[in-house]
Protein backbone atom coordinates (compact mmCIF):
# COMPACT_ATOMS: atom_id res chain seq x y z
CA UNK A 1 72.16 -74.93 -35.52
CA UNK A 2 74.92 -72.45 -37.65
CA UNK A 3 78.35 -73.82 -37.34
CA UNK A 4 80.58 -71.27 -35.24
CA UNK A 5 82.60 -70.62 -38.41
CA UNK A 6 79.71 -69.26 -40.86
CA UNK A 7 79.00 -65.98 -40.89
CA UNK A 8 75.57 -64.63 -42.74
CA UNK A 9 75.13 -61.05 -43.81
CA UNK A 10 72.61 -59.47 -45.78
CA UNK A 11 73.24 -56.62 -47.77
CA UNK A 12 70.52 -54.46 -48.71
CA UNK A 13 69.22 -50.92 -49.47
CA UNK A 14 67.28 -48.45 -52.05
CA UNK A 15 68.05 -48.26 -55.25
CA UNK A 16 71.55 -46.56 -56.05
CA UNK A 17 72.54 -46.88 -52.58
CA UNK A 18 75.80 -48.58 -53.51
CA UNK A 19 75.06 -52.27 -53.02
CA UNK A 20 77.25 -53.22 -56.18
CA UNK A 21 80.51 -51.93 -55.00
CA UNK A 22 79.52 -52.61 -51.66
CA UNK A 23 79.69 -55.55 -52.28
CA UNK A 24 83.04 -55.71 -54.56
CA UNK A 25 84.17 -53.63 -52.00
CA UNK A 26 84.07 -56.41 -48.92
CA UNK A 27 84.69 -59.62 -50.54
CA UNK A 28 88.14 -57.67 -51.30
CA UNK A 29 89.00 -56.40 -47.98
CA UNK A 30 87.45 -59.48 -46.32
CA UNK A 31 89.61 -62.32 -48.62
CA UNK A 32 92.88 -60.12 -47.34
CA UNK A 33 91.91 -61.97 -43.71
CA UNK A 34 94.42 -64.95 -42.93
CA UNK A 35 91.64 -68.19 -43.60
CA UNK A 36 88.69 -66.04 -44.02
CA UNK A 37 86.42 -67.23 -47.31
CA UNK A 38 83.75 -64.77 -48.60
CA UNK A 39 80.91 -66.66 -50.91
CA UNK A 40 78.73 -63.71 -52.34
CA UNK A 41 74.99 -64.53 -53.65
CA UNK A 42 73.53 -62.42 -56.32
CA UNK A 43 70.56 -60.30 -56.38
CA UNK A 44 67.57 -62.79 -57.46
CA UNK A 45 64.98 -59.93 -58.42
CA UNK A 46 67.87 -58.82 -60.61
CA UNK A 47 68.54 -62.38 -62.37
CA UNK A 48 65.30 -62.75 -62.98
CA UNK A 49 64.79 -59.44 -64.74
CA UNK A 50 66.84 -59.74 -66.90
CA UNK A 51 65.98 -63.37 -68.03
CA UNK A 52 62.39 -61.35 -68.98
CA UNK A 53 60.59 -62.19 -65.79
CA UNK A 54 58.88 -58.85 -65.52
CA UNK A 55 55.54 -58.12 -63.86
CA UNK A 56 53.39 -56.82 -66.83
CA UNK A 57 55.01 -58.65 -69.51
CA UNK A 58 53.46 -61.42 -71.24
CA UNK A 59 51.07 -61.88 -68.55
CA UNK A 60 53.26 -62.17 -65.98
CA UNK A 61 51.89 -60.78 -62.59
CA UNK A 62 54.17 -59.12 -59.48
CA UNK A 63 53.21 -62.60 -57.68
CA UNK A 64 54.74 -64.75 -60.41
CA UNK A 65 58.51 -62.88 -59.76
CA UNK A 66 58.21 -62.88 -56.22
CA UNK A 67 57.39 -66.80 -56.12
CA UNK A 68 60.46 -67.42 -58.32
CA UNK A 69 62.63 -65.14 -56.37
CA UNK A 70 61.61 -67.05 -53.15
CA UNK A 71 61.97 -70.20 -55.12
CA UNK A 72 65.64 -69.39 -56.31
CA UNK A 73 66.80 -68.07 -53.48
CA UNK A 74 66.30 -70.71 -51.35
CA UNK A 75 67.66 -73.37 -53.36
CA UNK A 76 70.97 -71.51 -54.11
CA UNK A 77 71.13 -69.74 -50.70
CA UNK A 78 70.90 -73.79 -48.77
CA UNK A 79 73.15 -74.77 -51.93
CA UNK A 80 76.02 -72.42 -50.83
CA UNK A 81 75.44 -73.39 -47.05
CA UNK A 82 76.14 -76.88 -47.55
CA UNK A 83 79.30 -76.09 -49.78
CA UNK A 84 80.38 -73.55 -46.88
CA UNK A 85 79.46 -76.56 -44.13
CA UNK A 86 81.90 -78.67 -45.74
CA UNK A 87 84.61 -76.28 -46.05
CA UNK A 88 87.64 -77.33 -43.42
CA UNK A 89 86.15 -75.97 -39.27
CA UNK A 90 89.82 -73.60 -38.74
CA UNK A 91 88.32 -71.34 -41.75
CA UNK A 92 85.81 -68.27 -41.42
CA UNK A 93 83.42 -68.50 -44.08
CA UNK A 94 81.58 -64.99 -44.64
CA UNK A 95 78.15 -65.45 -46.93
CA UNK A 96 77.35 -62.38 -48.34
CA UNK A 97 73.81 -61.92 -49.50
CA UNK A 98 72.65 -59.10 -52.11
CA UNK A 99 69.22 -58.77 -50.66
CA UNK A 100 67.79 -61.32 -48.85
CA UNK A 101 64.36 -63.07 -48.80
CA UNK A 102 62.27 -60.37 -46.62
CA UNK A 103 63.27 -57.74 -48.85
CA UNK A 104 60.09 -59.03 -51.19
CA UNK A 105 58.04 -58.15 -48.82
CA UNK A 106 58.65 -54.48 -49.80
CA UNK A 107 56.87 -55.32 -53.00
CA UNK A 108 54.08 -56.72 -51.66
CA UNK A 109 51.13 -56.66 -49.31
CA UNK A 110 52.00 -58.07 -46.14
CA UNK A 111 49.36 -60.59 -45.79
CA UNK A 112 50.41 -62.38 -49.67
CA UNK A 113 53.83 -61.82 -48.12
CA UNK A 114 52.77 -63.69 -45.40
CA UNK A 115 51.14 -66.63 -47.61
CA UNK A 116 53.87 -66.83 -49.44
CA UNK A 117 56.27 -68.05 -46.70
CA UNK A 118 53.51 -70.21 -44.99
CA UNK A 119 53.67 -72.20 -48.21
CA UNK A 120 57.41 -73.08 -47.67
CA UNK A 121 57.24 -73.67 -44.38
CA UNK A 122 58.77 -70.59 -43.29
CA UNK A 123 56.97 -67.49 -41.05
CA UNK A 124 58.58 -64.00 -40.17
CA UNK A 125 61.20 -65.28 -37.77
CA UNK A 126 62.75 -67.93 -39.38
CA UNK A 127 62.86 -66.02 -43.04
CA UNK A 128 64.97 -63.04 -41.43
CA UNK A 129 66.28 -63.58 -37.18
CA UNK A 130 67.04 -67.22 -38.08
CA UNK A 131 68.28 -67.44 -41.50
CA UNK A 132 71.01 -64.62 -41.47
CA UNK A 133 73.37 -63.25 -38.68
CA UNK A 134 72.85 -59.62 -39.34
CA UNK A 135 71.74 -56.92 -42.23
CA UNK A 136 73.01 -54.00 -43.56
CA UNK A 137 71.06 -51.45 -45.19
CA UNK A 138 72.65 -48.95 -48.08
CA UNK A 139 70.24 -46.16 -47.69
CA UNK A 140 69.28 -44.92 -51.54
CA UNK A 141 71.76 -42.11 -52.96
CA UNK A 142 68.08 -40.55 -54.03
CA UNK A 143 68.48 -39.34 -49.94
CA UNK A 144 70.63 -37.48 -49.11
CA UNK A 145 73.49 -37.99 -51.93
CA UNK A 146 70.91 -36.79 -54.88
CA UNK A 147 73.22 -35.51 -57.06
CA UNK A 148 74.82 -38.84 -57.21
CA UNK A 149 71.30 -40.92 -58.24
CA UNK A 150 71.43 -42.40 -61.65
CA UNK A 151 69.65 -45.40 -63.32
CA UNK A 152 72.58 -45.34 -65.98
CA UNK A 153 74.26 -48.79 -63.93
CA UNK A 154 71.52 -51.32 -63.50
CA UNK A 155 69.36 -51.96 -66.05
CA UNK A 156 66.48 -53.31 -64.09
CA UNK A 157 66.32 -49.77 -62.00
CA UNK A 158 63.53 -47.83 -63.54
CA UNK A 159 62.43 -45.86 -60.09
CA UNK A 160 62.88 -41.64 -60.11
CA UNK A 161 64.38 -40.13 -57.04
CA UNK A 162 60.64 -39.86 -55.12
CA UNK A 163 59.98 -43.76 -56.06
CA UNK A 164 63.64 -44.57 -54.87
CA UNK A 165 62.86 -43.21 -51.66
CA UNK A 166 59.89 -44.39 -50.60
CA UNK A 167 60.97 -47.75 -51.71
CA UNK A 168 63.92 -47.58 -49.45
CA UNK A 169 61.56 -46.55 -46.42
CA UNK A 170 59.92 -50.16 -47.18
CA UNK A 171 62.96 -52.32 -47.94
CA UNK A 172 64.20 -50.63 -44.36
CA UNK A 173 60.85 -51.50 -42.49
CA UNK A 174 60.77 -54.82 -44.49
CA UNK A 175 64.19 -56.00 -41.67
CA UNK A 176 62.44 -53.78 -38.41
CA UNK A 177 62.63 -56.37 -35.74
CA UNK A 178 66.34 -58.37 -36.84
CA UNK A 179 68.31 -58.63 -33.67
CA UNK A 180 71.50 -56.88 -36.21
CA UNK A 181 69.94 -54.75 -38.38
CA UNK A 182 71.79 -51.77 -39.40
CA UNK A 183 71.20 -48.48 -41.64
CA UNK A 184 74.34 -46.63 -43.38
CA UNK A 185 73.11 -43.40 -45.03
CA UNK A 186 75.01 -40.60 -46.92
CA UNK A 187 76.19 -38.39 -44.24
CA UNK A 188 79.91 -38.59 -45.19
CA UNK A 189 81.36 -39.22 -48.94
CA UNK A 190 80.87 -42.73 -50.96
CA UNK A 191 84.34 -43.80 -49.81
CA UNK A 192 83.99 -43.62 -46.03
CA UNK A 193 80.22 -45.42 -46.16
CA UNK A 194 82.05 -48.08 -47.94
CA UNK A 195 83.99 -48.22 -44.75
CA UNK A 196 81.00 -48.26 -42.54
CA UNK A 197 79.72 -50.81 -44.20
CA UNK A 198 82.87 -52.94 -44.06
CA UNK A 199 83.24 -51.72 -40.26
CA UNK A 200 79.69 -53.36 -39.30
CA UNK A 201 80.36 -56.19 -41.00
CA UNK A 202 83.92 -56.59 -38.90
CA UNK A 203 81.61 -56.31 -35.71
CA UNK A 204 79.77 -59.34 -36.79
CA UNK A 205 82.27 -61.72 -37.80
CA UNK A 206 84.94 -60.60 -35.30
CA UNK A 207 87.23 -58.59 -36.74
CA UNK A 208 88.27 -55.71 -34.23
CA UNK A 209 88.02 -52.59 -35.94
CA UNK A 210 88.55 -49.10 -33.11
CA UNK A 211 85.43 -47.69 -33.80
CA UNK A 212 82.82 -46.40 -30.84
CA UNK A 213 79.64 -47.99 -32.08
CA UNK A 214 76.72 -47.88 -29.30
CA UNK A 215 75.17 -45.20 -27.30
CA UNK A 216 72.89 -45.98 -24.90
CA UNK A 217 70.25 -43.91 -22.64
CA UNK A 218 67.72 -44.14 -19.66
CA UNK A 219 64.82 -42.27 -21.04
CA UNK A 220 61.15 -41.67 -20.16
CA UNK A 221 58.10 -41.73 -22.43
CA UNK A 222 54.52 -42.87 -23.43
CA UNK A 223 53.59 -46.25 -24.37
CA UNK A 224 50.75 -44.74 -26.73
CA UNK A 225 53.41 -42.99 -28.52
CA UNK A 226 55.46 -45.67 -29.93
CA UNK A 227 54.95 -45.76 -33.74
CA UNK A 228 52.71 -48.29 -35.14
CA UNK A 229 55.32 -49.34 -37.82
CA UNK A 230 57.42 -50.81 -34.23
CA UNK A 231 58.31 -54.47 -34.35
CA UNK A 232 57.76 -55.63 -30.80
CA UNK A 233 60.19 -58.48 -29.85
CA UNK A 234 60.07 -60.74 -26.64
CA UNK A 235 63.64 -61.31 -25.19
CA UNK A 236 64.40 -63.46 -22.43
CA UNK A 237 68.64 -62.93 -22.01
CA UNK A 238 70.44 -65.40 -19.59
CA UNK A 239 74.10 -65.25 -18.66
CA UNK A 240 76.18 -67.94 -17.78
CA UNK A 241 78.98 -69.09 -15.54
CA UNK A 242 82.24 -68.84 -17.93
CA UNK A 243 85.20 -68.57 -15.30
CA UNK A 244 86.74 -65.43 -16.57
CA UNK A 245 86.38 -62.02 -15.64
CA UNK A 246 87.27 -60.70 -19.53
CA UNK A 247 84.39 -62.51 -21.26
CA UNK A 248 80.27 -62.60 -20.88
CA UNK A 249 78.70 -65.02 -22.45
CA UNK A 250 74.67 -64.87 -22.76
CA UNK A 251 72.01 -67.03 -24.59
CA UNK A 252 69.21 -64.93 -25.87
CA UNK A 253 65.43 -66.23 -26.73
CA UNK A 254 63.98 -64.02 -29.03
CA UNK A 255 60.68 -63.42 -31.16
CA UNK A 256 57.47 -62.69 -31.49
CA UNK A 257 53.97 -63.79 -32.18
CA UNK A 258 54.74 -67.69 -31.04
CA UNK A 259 58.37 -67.69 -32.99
CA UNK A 260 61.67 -67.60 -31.74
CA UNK A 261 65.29 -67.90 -32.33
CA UNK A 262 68.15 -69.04 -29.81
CA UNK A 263 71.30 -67.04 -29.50
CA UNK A 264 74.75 -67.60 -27.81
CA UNK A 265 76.36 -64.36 -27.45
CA UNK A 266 80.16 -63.46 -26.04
CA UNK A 267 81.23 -59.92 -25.58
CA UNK A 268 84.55 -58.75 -25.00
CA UNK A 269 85.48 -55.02 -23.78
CA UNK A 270 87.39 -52.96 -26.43
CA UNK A 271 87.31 -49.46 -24.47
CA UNK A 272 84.32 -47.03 -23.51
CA UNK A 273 81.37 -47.62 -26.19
CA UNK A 274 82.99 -50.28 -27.74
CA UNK A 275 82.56 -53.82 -27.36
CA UNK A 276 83.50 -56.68 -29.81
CA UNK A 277 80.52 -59.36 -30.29
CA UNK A 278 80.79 -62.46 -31.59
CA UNK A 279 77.52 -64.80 -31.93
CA UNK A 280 75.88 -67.75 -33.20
CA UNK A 281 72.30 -69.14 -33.57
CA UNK A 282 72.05 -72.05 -31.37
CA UNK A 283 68.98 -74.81 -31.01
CA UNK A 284 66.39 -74.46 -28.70
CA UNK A 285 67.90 -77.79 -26.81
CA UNK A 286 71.28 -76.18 -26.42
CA UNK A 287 69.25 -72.97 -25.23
CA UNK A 288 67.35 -75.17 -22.65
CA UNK A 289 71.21 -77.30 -21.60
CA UNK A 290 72.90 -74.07 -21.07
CA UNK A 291 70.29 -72.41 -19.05
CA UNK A 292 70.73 -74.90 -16.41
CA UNK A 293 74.39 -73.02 -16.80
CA UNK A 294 73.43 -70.02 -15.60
CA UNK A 295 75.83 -67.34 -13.65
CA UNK A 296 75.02 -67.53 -9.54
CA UNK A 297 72.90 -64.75 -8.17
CA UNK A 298 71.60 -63.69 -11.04
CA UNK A 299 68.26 -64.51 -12.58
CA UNK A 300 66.92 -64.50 -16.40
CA UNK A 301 65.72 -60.58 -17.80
CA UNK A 302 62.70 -60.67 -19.19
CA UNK A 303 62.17 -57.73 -21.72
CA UNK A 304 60.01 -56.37 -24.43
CA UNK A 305 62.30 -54.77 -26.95
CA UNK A 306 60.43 -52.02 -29.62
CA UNK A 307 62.74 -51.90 -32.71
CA UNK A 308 62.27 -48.81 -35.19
CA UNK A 309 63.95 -46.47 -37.81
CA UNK A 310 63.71 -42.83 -36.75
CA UNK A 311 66.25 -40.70 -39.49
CA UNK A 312 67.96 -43.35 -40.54
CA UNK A 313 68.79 -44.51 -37.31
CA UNK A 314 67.67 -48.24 -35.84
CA UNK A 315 66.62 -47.51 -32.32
CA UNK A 316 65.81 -50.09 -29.99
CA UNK A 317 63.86 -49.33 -26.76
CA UNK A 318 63.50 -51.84 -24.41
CA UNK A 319 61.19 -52.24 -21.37
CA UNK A 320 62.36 -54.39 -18.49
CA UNK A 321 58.77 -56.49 -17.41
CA UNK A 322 59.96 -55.80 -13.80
CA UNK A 323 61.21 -52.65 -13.69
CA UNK A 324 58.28 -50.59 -11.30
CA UNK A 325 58.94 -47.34 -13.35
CA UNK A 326 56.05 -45.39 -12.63
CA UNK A 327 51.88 -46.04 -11.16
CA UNK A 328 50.86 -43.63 -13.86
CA UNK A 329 50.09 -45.98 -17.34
CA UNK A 330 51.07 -42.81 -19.37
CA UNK A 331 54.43 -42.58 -18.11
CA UNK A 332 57.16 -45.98 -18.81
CA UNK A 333 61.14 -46.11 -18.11
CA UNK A 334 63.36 -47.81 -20.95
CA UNK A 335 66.65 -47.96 -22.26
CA UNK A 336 67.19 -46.47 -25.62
CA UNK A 337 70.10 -47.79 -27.40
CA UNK A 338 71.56 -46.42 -30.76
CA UNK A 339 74.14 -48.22 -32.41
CA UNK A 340 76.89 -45.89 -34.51
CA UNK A 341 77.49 -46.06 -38.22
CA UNK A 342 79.63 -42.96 -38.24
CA UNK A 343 81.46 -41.13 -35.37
CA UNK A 344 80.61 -37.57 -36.75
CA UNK A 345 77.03 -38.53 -37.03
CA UNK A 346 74.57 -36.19 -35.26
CA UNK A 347 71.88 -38.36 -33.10
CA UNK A 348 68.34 -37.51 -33.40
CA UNK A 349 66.21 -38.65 -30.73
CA UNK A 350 62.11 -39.14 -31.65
CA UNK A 351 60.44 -35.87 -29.46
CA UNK A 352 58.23 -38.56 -27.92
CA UNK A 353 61.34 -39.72 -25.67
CA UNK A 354 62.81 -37.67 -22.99
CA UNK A 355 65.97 -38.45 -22.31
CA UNK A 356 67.14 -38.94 -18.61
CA UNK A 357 70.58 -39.49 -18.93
CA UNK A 358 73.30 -41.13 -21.07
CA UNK A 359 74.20 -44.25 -19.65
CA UNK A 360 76.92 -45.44 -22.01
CA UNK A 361 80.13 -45.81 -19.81
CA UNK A 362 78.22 -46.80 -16.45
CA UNK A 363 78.32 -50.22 -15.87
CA UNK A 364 75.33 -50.00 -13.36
CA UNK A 365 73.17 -50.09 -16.48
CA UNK A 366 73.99 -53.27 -18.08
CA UNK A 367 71.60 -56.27 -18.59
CA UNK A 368 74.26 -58.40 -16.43
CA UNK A 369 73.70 -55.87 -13.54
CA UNK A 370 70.51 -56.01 -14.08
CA UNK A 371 69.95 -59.92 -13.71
CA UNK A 372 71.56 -59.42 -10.60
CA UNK A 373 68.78 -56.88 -9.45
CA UNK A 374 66.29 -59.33 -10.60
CA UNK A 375 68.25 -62.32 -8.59
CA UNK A 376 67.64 -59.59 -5.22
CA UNK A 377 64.00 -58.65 -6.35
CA UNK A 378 64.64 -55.33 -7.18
CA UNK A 379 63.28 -53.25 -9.51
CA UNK A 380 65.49 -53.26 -12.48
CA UNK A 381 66.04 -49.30 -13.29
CA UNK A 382 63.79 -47.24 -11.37
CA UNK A 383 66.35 -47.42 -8.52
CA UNK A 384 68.96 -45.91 -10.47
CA UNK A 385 66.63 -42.95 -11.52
CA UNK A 386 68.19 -39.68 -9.53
């Protein structure tokens, strides 16, 4: 189980997307928090660069780096938890990673990818949903920002503008399916995605920051449509008793393919769209305690949740397993939820979803309402279609 009082957040992204002064940039504003303690870890791929690990030199092979990265990264990454565990419980201790370990399998084939964790122990959930709280991806300056792509300040960037991109596309798809994964691209200047960065990261450790963050809508579409590049991931949500009407507290069970991860989740109102989340990985013994907690008439939701980046957006549709939509197999209700790097920021919605209506601001549409629905045996949306 993570203490309450560690916080671990990946920072990643295409090359020249900013991740150097990124991350300058919020282990300053972060260390300006009353007891807050920021421990940054390097990029590995970069270390071992430029030590003269490089694929194609001296007979080294792209599988040679990628085992040492692995190798390094989890010794110093479990080093710098156990420092952080002993660090005094009344301080916030914010681990900032500069990649982290699933970003290898952008260099790879997925099934040596997939070898290459079994032989640690480690499989797709517990490299990524259970070994950090949240990641943030830097999309490449070589999109959007082009004028601003150089290779001039890292020495171990070779890629041009074409090769930057596509390599951001898989370092993106390489974190499709993390429960907090999001993408800041180049919509405003370098300054103010700086600040989005620093805003998301807020959201995770609990710093309020007045931003409106998620949009969320009933929509209609085609299960044959979803893109094959979707991470499908199995969600069971509880909520529990907490005897207060300005918190909600949930515990989450969430993975895929036989692996999960526990969350405990409370959420706290900060005006319409906004709401200020705080959350920890728990064990799946506390998970199976707490659900003997759970809130009176209301029952555990049940979901399938399809995770994907559409224009540099992470969308995340989710299909209730009770919800009675529709009797024709072509046609399937969900709730599409965005979440908001940038206020100005214009949404673009995949033309395989038809929206229904914005659901934002109405409570009726929550996953708290809806384990009531469940608790009545009700369907839980096709009774609020109009």
């Amino acid at each position: 189980m993570q203490p309450k009082n560690i916080y671990r957040i990946v920072l990643t992204g295409g090359p020249c997307g900013g991740k150097s002064s990124g991350l300058s940039f919020l282990r300053e504003k972060i260390e300006e928090i009353e007891n807050h303690v920021v421990f940054v870890i390097p990029e590995m791929a970069t270390l071992c660069i430029n030590a003269g690990v490089m694929p194609g030199k001296n007979s080294i092979s792209g599988d040679m780096l990628q085992n040492a990265i692995l190798n390094i990264s989890l010794s110093i990454e479990n080093n710098i938890l156990e420092i952080a565990k002993n660090l005094p419980a009344d301080q916030k201790i914010v681990v900032i990673y500069d990649r982290g370990i699933p970003d290898g399998s952008a260099y790879m084939e997925k099934e040596d990818y997939l070898s290459l964790l079994q032989t640690r122990e480690l499989n797709p959930v517990s490299a990524s949903h259970a070994r950090y709280d949240a990641v943030i991806h830097m999309v490449t300056a070589a999109e959007g920002a082009e004028d601003f792509y150089t290779l001039a300040n890292n020495s171990a960037r070779h890629e041009t503008p074409q090769q930057a991109r596509d390599l951001d596309k898989r370092t993106q798809q390489a974190w499709v399916g993390h429960p907090h994964m999001r993408v800041v691209d180049n919509s405003t200047d370098f300054q103010e995605k700086l600040h989005r960065v620093y805003q998301e990261v807020c959201a995770v450790i609990g710093v309020p920051i007045p931003v409106e963050r998620e949009r969320k809508f009933l929509v209609k579409f085609n299960p044959m449509n979803i893109p094959k590049e979707a991470v499908s991931i199995d969600i069971e949500q509880i909520y529990l008793t907490t005897g207060s009407d300005k918190a909600e507290i949930r515990i989450r069970k969430r993975g895929h393919d036989g692996f999960y991860t526990y969350f405990m989740t409370e959420k706290r109102d900060h005006g319409p769209g906004q709401r200020l989340e705080v959350e920890r990985i728990i064990g799946e013994s506390e998970f199976e305690l707490m659900s003997s907690m759970i809130k009176p008439d209301t029952c555990p939701v049940n979901k399938t949740r399809h995770c994907m980046l559409w224009a540099n957006q992470y969308l995340e549709l989710d299909v209730f397993k009770n919800s009675n939509t529709s009797t024709d197999p072509s046609v399937e209700i969900g709730m599409l939820e965005i979440e908001l790097t940038n206020l100005e920021h214009e949404l673009q919605i995949p033309d395989w979803i038809e929206i229904i209506q914005e659901v934002t601001e109405d409570k009726e549409y929550t996953n708290a309402v809806i384990a009531e629905r469940i608790f009545h045996k009700k369907p839980a949306l096709s009774w609020l279609i109009n």
